[in-house]
Protein backbone atom coordinates (compact mmCIF):
# COMPACT_ATOMS: atom_id res chain seq x y z
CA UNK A 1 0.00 0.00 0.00
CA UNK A 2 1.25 3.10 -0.86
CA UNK A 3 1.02 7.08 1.30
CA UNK A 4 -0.52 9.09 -1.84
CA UNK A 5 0.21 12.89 -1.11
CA UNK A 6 -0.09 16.16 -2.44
CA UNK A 7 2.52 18.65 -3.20
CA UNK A 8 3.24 21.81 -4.53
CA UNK A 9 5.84 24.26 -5.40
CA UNK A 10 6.19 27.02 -2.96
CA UNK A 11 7.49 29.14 -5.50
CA UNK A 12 4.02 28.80 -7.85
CA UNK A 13 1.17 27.03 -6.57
CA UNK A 14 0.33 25.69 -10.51
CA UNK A 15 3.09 23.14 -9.85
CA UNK A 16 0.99 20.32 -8.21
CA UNK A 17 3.23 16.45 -7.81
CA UNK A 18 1.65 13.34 -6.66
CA UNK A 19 4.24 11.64 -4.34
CA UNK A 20 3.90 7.71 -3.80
CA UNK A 21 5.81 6.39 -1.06
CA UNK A 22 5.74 3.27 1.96
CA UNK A 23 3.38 3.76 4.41
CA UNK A 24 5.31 3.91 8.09
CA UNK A 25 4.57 0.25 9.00
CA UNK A 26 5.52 1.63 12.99
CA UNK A 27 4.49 4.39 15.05
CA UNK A 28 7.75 6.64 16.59
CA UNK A 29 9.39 5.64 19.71
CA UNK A 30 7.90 9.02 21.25
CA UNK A 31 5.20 8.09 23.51
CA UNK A 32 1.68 9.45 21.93
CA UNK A 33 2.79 8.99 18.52
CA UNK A 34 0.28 7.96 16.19
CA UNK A 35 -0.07 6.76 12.64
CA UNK A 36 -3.27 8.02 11.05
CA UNK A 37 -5.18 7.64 7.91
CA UNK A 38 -7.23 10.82 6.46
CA UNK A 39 -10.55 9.59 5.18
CA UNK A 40 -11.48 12.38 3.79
CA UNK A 41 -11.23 16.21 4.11
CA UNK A 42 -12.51 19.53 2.81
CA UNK A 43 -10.78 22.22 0.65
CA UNK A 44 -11.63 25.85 0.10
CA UNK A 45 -9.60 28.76 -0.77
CA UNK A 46 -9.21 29.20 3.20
CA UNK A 47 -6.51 26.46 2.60
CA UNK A 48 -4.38 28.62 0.47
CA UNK A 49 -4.66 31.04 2.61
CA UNK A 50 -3.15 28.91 5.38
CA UNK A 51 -0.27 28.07 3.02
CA UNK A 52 0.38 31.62 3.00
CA UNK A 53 0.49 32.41 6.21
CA UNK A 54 3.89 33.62 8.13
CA UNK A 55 5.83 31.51 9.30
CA UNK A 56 3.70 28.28 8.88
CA UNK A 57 7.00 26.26 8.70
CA UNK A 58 7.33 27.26 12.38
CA UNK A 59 4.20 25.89 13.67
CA UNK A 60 3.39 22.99 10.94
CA UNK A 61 6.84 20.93 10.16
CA UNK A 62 4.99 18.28 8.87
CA UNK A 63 3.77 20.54 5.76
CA UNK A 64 7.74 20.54 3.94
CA UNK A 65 9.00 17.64 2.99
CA UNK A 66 12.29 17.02 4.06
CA UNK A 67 15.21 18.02 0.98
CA UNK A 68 12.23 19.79 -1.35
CA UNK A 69 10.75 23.08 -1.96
CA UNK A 70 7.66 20.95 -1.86
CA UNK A 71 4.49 21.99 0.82
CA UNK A 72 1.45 19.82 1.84
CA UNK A 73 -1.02 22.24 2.23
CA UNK A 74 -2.76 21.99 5.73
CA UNK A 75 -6.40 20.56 4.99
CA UNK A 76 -8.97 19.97 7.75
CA UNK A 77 -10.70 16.64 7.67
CA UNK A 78 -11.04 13.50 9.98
CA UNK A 79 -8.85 10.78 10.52
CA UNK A 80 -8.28 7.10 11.69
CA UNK A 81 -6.38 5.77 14.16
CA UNK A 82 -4.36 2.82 12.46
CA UNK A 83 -1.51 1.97 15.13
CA UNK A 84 -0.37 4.16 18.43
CA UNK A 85 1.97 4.27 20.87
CA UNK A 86 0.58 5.26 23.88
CA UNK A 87 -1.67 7.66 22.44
CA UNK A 88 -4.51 9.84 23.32
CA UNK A 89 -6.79 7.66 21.13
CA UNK A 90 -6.36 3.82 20.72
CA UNK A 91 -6.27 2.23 16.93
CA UNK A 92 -9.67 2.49 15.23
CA UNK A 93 -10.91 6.08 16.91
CA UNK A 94 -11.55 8.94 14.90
CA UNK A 95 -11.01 12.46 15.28
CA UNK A 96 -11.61 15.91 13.48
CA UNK A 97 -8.44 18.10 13.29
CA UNK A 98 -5.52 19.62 10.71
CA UNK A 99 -3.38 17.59 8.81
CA UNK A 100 -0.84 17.62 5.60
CA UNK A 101 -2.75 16.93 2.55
CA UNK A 102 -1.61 13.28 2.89
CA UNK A 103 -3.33 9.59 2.83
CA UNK A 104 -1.23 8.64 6.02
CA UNK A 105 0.33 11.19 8.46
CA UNK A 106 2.33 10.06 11.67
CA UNK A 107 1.78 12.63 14.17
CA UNK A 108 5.06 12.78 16.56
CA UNK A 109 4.23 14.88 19.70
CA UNK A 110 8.12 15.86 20.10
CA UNK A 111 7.95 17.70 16.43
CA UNK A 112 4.94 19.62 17.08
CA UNK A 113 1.96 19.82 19.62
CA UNK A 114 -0.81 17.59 19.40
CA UNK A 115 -3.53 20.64 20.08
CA UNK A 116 -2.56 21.62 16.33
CA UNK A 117 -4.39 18.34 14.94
CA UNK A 118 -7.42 19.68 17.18
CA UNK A 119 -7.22 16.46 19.67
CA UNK A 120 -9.13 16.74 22.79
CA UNK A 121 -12.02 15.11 24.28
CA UNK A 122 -14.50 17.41 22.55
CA UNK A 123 -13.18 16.27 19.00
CA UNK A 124 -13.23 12.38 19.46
CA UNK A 125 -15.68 10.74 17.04
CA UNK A 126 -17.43 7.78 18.08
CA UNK A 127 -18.60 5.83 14.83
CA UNK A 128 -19.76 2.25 15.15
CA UNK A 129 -17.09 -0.47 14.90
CA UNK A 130 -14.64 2.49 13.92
CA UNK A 131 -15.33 3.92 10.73
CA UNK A 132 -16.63 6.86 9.56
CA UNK A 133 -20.19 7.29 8.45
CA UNK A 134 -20.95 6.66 4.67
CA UNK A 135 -20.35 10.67 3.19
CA UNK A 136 -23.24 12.76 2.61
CA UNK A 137 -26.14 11.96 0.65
CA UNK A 138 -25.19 14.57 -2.60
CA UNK A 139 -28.31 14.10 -4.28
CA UNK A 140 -31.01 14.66 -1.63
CA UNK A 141 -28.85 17.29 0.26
CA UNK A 142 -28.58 15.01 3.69
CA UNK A 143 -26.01 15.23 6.00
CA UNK A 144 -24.55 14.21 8.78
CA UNK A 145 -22.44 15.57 11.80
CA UNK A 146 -18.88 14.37 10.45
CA UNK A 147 -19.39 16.01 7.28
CA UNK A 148 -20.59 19.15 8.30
CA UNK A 149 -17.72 19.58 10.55
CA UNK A 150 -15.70 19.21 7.11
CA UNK A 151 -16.98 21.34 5.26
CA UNK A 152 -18.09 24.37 7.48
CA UNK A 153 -16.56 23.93 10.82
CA UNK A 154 -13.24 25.49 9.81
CA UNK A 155 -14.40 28.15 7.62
CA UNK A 156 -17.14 29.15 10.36
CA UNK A 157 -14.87 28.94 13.33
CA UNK A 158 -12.16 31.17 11.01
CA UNK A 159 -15.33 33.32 10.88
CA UNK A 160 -16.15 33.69 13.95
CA UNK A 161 -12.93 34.16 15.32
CA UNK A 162 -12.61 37.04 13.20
CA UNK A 163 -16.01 38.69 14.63
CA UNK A 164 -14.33 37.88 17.98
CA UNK A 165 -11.52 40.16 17.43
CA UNK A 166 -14.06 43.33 16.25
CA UNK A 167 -15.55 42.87 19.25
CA UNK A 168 -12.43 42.73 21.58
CA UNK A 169 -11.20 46.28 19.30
CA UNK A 170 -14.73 47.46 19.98
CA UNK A 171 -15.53 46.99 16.31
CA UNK A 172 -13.03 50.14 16.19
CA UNK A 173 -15.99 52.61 16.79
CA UNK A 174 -16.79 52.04 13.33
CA UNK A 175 -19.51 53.03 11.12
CA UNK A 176 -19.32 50.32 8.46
CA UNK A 177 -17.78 47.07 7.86
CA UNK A 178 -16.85 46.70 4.52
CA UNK A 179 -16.56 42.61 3.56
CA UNK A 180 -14.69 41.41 0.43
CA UNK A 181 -15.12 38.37 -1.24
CA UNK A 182 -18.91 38.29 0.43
CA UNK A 183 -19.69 35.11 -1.71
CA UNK A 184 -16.82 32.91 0.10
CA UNK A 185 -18.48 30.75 2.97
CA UNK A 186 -16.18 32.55 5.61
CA UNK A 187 -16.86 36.19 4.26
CA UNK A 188 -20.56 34.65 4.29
CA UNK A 189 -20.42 33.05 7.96
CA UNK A 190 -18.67 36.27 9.47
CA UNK A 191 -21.61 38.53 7.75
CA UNK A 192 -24.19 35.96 9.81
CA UNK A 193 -22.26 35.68 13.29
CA UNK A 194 -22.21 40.05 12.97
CA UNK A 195 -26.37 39.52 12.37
CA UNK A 196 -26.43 37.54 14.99
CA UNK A 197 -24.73 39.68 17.37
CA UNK A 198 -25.99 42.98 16.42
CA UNK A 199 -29.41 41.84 16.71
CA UNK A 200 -28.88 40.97 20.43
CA UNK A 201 -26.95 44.29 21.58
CA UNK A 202 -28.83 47.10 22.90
CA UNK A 203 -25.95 49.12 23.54
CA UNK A 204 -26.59 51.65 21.00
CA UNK A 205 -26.57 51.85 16.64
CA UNK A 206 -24.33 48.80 15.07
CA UNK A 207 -22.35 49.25 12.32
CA UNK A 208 -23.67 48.27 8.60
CA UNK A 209 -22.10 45.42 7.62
CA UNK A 210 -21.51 45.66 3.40
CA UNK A 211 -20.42 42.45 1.21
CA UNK A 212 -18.21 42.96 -1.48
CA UNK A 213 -18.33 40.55 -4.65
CA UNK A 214 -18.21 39.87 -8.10
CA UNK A 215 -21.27 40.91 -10.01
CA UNK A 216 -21.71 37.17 -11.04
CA UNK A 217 -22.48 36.95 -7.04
CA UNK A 218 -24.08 39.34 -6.22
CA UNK A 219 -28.10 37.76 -6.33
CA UNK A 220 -26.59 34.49 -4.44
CA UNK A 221 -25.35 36.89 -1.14
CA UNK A 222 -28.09 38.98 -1.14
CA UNK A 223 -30.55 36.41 -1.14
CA UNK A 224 -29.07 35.19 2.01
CA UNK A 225 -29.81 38.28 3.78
CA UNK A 226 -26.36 37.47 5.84
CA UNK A 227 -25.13 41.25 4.78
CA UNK A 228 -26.92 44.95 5.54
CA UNK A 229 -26.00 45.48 1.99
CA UNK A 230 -24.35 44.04 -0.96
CA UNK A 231 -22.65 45.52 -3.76
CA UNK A 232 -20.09 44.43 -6.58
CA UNK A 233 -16.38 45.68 -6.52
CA UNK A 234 -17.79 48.02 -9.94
CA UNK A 235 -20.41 49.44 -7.38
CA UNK A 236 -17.91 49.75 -4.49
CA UNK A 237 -18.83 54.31 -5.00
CA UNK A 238 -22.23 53.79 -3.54
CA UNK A 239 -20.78 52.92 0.17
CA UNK A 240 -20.57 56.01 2.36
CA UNK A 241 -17.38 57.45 3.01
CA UNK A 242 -18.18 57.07 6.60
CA UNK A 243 -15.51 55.33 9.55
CA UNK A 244 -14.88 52.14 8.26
CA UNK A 245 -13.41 48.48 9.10
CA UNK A 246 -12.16 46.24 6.10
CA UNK A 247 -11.93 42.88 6.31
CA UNK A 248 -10.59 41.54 3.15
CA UNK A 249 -11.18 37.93 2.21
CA UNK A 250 -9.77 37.96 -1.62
CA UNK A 251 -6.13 38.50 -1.15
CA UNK A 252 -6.65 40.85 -4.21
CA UNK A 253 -4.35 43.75 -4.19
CA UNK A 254 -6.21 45.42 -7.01
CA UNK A 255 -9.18 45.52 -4.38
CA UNK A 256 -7.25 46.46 -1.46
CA UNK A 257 -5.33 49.26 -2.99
CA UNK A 258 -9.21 50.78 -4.54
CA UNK A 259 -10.36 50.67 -1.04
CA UNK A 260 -8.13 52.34 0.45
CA UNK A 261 -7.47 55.20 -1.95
CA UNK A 262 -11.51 55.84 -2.08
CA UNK A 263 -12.05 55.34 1.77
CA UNK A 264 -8.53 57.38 2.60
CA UNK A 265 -9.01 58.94 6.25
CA UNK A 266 -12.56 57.09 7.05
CA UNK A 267 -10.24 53.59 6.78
CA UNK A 268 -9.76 53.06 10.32
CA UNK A 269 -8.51 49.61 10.32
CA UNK A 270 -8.14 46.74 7.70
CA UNK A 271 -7.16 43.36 7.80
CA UNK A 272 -6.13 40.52 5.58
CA UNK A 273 -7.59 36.79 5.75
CA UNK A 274 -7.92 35.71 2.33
CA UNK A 275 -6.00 33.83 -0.61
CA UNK A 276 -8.48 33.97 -3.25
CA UNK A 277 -6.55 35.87 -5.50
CA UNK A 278 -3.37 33.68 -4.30
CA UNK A 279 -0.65 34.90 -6.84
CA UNK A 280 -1.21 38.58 -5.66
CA UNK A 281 -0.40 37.57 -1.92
CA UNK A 282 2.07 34.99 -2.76
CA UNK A 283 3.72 37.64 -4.25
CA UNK A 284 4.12 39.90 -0.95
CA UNK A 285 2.04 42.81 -2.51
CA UNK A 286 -0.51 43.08 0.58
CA UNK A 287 -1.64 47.48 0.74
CA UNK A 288 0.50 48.61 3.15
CA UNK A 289 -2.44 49.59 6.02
CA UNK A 290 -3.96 45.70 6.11
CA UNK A 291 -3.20 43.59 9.15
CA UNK A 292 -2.54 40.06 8.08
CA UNK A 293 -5.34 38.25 10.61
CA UNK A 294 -4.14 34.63 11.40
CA UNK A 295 -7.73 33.19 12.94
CA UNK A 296 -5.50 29.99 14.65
CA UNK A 297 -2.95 32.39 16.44
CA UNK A 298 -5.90 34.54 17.59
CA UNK A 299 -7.65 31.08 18.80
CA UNK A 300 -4.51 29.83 20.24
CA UNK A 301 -3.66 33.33 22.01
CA UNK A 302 -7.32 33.95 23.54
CA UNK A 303 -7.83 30.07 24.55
CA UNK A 304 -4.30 30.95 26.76
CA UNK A 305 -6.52 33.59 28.58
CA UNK A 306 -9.88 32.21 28.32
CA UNK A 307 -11.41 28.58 28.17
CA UNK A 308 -14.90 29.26 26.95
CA UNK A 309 -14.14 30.03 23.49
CA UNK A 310 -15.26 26.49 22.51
CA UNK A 311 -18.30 26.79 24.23
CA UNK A 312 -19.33 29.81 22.86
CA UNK A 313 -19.08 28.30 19.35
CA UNK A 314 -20.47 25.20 19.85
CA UNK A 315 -23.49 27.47 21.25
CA UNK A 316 -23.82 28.99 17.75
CA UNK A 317 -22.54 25.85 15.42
CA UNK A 318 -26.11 24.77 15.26
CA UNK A 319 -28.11 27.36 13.92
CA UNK A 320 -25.18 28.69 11.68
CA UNK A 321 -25.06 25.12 10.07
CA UNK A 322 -28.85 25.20 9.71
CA UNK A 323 -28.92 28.63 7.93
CA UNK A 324 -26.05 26.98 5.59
CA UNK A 325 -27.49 23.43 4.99
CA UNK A 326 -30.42 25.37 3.30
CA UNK A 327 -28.34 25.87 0.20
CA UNK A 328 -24.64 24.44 0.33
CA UNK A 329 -24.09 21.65 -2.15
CA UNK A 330 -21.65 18.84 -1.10
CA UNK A 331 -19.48 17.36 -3.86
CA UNK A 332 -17.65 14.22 -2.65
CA UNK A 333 -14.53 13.56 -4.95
CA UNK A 334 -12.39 10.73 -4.74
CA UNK A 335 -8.66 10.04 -5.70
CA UNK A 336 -5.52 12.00 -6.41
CA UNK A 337 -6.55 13.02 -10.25
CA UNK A 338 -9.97 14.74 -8.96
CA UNK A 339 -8.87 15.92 -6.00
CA UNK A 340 -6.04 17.98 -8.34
CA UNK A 341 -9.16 18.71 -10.62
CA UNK A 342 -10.65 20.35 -7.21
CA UNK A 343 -7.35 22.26 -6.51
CA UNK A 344 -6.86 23.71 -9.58
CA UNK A 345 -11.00 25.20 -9.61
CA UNK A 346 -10.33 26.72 -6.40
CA UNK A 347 -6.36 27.69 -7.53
CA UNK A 348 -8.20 29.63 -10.71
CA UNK A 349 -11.30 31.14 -8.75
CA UNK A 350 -13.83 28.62 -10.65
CA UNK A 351 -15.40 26.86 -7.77
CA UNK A 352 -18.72 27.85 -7.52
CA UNK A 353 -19.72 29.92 -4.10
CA UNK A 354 -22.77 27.64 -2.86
CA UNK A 355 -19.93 23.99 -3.30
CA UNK A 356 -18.20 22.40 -0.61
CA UNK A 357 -16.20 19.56 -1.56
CA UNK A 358 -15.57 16.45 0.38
CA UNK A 359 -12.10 15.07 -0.76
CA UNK A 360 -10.68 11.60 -0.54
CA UNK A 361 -7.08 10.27 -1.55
């Protein structure tokens, strides 16, 4: 049997190898060490972005391969125990967590921490006899727990972590927040946690909250109602030129630099999430005045200070999947060849808004 991964080129994303190699037939000598199998995982344009990020070699060895200039992009998914050595899970468990785009990983706890693979009690999956559910039912739109916490629990949690951090900076007294990419499912799950919370406060007028997207888009946001408004990037002159937050999910420098140079002094804070337009931010050329947001440090640096982040979430997950089952399509695609086919939609912005994909090696 062979470990099937996927690699590509940190120098241009369009470079994408399948690597064959053994399988580890032992787990390491480290005690917790585990040798898992993915089953299957999601992928979004939220994974390029996490390719991008700063300094991901730091916190995710097992993304570069040893002697390349090769990366594994970090994919969210669940996996299967197949042999541990004193582990938090025994062989056969499942759990939901982060792991190199890879049909095998062995997670060593003396290369990297195990809370990066998102094990803990409150992740363990409990399938009979050990395997996973059969995937979702793509035809009749059915679904159950494990997928949904494929396809939207990353995104959402990305999402709301984001509308955390507005609300720590007070939403920076703000007028407007201005939302690009609106049509992604985190642009869209950030523009329905900010509902959600605005409609509960009674501390005074909330900020609008605008979606930004390409006229091909536009109808399929504002039909969702998630956004006070919704405009395309050609329309971007009929916002006010009032205080404003950005929060800019496209990685499109084009976008960033318009913004800025129309909103000039009423631009009171930006930040930068997105990949969508990858090649601009692979390329460094991020405006000058956007914070690049990393939603997993902010998770990892308010979870130090505060245990109820979790909670609060799972609180929400519920309803927020509801309001998304109504129209999210899954697409479950199997094998190396169509799981490149799915990588290369998403690398050239053709993945259509209202698709989640369910990939297996």
């Amino acid at each position: 049997m062979l470990n099937i991964s996927l690699e590509f080129n940190q120098k241009d994303f369009r470079r994408l190898a399948v690597s064959n190699a053994a399988v580890p037939t032992h787990v390491q000598n480290a005690p917790g060490s585990m040798l898992v199998r993915l089953e299957r995982f999601g992928f979004s344009s939220n994974n390029l972005a996490s390719a991008l990020a700063p300094g991901l070699a730091s916190v995710w060895p097992q993304a570069f391969p040893a002697g390349t200039d090769r990366l594994r992009l970090p994919v969210w998914g669940v996996a299967q125990v197949v042999a541990a050595n004193q582990a938090v899970f025994e062989p056969g468990a499942c759990f939901f967590g982060c792991f190199p785009m890879t049909r095998f990983a062995l997670i060593d706890p003396s290369m990297e921490p195990l809370e990066r693979y998102g094990i803990g009690a409150d992740q363990l999956l409990n399938p009979t006899g050990g395997h996973l559910p059969v995937p979702a039912d793509t035809q009749s739109g059915c679904y159950n727990a494990v997928d949904l916490q494929i396809m939207l629990r990353p995104l959402l949690m990305a999402a709301f972590m984001v509308m955390e951090e507005l609300k720590e900076s007070q939403f920076w007294h703000a007028q407007q927040i201005v939302v690009t990419c609106a049509s992604s499912k985190t642009a869209m799950g950030l523009g329905y946690f900010l509902q959600q919370h605005f409609a509960e406060r009674s501390d005074g007028p909330s900020p609008q909250v605008i979606g930004l997207t390409a006229q091909s888009n536009v109808n399929f946001v504002r039909k969702h109602g998630h956004f006070d408004k919704v405009l395309s990037y050609e329309q971007f002159r009929a916002m006010d030129e009032a205080d404003t937050v950005l929060v800019d999910f496209s990685g499109n420098f084009s976008v960033q630099r318009m913004l800025v140079y129309y909103l000039k002094q009423h631009l009171i804070h930006a930040y930068a999430l997105g990949a969508a337009h990858w090649d601009e931010v692979a390329s460094g050329e991020l405006a000058m005045s956007c914070e690049y947001f990393s939603a997993l440090d902010f998770y990892y640096q308010r979870h130090a200070r505060s245990k109820d982040l979790n909670y609060r979430f799972q609180q929400l997950w519920p309803n927020a999947c509801g309001a998304f089952i109504k129209w999210l399509k899954p697409q479950l695609v199997e094998g190396p060849d169509r799981v490149r086919w799915v990588y290369e939609q998403v690398l050239a912005g053709k993945s259509k808004p209202d698709v989640a994909y369910l990939c297996k090696l």
